[in-house]
C-alpha atoms as a PDB file:
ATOM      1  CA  UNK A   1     -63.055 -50.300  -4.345  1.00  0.00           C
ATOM      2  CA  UNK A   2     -66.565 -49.870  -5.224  1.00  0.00           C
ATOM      3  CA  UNK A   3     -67.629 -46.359  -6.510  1.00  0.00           C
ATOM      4  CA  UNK A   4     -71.248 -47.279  -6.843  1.00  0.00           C
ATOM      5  CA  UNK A   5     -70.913 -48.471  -3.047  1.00  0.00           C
ATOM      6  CA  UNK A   6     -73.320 -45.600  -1.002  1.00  0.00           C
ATOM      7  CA  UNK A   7     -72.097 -46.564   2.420  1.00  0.00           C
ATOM      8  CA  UNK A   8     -68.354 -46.176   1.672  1.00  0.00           C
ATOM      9  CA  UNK A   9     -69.317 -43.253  -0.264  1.00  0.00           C
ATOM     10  CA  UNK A  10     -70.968 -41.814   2.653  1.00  0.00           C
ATOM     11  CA  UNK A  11     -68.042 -42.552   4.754  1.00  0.00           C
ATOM     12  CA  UNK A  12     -65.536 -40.984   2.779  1.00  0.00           C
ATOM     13  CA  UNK A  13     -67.696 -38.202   2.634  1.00  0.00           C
ATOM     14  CA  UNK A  14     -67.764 -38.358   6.425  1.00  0.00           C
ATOM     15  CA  UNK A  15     -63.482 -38.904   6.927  1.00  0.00           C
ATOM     16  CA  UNK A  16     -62.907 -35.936   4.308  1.00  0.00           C
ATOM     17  CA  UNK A  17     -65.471 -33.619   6.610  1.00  0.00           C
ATOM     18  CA  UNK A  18     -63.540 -34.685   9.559  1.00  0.00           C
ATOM     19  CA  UNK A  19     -59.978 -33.580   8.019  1.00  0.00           C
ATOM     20  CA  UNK A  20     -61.894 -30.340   7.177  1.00  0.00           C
ATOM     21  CA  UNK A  21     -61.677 -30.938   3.018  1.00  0.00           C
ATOM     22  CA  UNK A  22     -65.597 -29.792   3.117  1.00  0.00           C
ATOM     23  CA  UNK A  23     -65.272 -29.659  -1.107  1.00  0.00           C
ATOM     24  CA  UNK A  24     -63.653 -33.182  -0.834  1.00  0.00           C
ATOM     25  CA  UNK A  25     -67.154 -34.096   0.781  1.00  0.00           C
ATOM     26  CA  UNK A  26     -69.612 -32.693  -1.738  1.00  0.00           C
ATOM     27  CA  UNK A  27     -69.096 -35.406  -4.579  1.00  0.00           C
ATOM     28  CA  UNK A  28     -69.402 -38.442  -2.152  1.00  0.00           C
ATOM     29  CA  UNK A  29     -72.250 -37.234  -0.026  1.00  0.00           C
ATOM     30  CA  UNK A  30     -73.959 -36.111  -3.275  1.00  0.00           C
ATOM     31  CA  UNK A  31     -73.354 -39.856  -4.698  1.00  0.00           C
ATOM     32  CA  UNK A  32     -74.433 -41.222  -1.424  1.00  0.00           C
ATOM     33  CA  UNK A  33     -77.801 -39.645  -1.806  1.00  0.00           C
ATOM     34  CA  UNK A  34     -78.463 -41.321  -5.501  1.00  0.00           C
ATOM     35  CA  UNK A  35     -79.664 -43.918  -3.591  1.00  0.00           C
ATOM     36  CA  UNK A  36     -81.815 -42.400  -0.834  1.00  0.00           C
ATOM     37  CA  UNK A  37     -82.408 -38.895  -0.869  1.00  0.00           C
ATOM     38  CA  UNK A  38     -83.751 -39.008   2.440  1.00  0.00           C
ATOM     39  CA  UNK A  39     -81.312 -40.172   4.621  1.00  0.00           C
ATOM     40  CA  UNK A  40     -81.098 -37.899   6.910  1.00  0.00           C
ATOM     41  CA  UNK A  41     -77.473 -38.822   8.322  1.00  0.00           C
ATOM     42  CA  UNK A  42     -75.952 -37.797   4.735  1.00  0.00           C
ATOM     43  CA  UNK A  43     -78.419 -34.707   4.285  1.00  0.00           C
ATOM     44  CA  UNK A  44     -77.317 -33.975   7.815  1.00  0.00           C
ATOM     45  CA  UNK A  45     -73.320 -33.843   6.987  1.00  0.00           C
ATOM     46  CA  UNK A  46     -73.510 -32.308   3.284  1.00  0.00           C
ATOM     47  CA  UNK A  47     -75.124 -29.942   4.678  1.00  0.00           C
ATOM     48  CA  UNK A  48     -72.363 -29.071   6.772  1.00  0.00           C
ATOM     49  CA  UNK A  49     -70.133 -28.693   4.207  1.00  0.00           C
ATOM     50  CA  UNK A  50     -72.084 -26.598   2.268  1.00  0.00           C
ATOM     51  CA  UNK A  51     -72.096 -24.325   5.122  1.00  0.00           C
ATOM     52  CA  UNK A  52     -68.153 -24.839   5.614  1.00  0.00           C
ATOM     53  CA  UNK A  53     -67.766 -24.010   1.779  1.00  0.00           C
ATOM     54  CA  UNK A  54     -70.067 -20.963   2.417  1.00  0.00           C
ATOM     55  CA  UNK A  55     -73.020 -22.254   0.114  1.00  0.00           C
ATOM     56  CA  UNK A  56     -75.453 -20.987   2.890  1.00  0.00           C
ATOM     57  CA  UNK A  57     -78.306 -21.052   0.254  1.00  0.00           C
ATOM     58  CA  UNK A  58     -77.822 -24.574  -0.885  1.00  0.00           C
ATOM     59  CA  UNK A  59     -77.631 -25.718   3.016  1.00  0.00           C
ATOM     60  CA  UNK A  60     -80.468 -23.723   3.871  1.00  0.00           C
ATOM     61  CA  UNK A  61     -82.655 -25.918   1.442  1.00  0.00           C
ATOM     62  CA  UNK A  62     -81.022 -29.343   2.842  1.00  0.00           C
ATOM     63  CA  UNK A  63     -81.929 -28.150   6.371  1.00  0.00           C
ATOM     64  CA  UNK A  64     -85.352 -27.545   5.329  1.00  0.00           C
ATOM     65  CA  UNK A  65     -85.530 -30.474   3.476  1.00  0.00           C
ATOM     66  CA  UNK A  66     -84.634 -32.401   6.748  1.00  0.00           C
ATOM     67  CA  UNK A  67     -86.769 -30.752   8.506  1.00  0.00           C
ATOM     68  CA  UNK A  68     -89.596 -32.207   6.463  1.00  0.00           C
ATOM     69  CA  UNK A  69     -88.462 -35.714   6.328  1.00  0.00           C
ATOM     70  CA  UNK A  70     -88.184 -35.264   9.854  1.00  0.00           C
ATOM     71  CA  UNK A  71     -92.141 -34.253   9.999  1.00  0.00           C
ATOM     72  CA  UNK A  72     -92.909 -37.044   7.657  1.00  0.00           C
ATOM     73  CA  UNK A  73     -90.874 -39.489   9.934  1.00  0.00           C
ATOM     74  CA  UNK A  74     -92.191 -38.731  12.924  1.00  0.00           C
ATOM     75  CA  UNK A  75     -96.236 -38.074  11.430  1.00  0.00           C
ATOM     76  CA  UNK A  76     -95.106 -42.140  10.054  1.00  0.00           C
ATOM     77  CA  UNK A  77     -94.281 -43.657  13.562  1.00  0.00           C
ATOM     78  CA  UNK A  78     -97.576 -41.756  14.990  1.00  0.00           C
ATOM     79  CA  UNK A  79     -99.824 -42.871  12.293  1.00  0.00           C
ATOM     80  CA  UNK A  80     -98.257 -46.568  12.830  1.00  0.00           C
ATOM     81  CA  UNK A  81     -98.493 -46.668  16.791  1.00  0.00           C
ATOM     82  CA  UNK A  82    -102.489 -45.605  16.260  1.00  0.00           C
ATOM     83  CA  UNK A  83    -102.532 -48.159  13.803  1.00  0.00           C
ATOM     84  CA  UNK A  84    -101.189 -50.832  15.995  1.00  0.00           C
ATOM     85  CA  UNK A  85    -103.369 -49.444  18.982  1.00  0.00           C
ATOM     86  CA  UNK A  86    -106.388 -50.166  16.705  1.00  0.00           C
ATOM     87  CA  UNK A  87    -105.370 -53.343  15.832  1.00  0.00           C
ATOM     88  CA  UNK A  88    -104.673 -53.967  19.273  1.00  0.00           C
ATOM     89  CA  UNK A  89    -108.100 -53.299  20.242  1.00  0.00           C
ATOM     90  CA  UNK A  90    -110.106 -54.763  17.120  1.00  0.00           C
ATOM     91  CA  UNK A  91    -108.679 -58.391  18.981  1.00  0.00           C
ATOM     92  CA  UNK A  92    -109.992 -58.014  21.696  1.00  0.00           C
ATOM     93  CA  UNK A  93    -113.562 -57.143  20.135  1.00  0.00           C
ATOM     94  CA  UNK A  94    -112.618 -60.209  17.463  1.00  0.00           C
ATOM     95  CA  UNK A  95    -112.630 -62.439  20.889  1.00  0.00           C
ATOM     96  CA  UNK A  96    -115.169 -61.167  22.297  1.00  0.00           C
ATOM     97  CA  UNK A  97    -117.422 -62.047  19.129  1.00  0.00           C
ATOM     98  CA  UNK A  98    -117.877 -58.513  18.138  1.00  0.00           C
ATOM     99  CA  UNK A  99    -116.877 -58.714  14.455  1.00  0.00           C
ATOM    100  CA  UNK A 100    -118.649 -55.936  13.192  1.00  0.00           C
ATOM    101  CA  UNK A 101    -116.954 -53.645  15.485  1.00  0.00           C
ATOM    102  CA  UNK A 102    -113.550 -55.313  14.995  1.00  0.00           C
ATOM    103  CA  UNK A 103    -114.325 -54.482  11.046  1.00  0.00           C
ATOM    104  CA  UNK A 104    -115.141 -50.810  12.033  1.00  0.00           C
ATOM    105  CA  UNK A 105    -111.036 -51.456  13.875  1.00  0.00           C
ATOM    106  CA  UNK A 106    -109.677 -52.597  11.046  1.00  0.00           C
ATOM    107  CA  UNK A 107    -111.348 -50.163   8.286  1.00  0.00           C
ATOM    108  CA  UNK A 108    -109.611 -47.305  10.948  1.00  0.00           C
ATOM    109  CA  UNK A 109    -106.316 -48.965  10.882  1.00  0.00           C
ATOM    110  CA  UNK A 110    -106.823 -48.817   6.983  1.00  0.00           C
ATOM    111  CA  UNK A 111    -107.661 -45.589   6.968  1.00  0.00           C
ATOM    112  CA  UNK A 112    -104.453 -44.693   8.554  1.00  0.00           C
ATOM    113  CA  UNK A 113    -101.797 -47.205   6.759  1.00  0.00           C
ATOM    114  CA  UNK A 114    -103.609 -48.054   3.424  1.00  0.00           C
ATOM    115  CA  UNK A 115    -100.112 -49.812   2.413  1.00  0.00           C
ATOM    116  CA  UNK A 116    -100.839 -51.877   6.001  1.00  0.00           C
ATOM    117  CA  UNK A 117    -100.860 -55.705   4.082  1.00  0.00           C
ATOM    118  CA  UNK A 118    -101.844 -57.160   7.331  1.00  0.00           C
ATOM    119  CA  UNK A 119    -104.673 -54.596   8.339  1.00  0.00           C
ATOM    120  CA  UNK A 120    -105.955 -55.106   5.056  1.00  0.00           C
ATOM    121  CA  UNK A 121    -105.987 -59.346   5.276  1.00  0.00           C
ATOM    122  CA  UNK A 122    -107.507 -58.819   8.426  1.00  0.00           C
ATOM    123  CA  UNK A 123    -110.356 -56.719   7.030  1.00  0.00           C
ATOM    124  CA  UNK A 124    -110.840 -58.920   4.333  1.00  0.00           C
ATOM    125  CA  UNK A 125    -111.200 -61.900   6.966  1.00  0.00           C
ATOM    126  CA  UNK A 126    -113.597 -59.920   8.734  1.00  0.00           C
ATOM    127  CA  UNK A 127    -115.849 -59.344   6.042  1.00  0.00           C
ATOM    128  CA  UNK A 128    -115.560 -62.638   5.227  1.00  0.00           C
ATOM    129  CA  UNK A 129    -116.597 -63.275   8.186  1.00  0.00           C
ATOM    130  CA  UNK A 130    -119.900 -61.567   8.384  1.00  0.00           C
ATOM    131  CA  UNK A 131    -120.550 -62.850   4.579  1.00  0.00           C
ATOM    132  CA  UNK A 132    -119.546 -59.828   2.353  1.00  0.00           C
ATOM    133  CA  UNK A 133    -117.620 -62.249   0.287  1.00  0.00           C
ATOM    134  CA  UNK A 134    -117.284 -59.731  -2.216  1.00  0.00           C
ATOM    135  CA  UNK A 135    -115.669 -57.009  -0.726  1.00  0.00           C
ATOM    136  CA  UNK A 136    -113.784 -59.886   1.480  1.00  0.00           C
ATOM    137  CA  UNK A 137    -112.556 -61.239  -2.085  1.00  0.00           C
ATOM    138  CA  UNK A 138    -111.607 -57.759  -3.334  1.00  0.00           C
ATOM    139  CA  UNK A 139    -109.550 -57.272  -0.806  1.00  0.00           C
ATOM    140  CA  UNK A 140    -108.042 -60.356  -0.702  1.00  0.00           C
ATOM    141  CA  UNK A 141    -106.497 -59.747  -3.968  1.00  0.00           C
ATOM    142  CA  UNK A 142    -105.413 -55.945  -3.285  1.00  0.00           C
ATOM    143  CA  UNK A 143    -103.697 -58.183  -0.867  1.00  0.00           C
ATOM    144  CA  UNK A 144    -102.345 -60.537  -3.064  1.00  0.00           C
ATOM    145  CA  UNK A 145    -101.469 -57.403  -5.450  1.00  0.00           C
ATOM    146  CA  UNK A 146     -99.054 -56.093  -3.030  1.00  0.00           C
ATOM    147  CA  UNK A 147     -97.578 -59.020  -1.572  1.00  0.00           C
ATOM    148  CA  UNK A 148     -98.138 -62.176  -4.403  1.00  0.00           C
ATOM    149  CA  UNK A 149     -96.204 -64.536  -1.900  1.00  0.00           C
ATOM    150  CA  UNK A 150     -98.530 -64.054   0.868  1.00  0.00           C
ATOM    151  CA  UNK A 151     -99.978 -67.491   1.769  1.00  0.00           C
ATOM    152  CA  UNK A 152    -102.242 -66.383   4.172  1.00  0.00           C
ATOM    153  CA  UNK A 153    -104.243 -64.529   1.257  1.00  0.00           C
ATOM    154  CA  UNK A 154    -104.399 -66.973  -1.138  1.00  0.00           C
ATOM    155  CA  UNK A 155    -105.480 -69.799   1.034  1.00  0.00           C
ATOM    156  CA  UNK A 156    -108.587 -67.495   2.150  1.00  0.00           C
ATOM    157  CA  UNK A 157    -109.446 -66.393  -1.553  1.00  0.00           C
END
């Protein structure tokens, strides 16, 4: 009922792969993928039809181009977990009164995720904190920048 609709699109897509129409599937994957290239599930299935449709060329670049999205993925969750870890650990230096370390923590953490919004008001805090109000303010509105609702940040500038 709704063309524009990439979900349903994607399902057709799916149904007409299923009742082995592969060229059925080609316009409603492709439509599907207007609105995220890199969905991997949609990739994943056009793919197949290309194959089905013998377009081997054309689904040798969509496996490849999983493949990377894959890489990126998973390079994403590992960069976020050592990220978290860091956090994790600047904390426990934060409690223990060590704020220049915990800044060195949350500089790494930034370092890995420079889109982190939280790493980033942390490290702001921090120098704050140890009176680099500056740098602390700079950051606070880099903050501010990317998230203009966030309370947190405009209560400390």
């Amino acid at each position: 009922m709704n063309p524009n609709d990439s979900v349903a699109q994607y399902r057709l897509g799916q149904l007409y792969l299923e009742e082995g129409q592969p060229r059925s599937v080609l316009a409603h994957l492709r439509k599907t993928l207007l609105g995220n290239n890199t969905d991997i599930a949609t990739l994943y299935n056009l793919e197949r039809a290309l194959r089905k449709l013998g377009n081997i060329d054309e689904a040798e670049r969509i496996a490849k181009q999983v493949i990377e999205i894959r890489k990126q993925s998973d390079h994403g969750a590992a960069v976020g977990l050592e990220a978290s870890r860091l956090n994790d650990e600047r904390i426990q230096l934060e409690k223990s009164g060590d704020i220049h370390a915990a800044l060195a923590k949350y500089r790494s953490a930034l370092d890995l995720d420079p889109t982190g919004v939280g790493f980033r008001l942390n490290y702001a805090l921090a120098l704050c904190r140890i009176d680099h109000w500056k740098l602390g303010a700079a950051e606070l509105q880099e903050v501010l920048r990317a998230d203009p609702n966030n309370a947190d940040a405009a209560k400390a500038l």
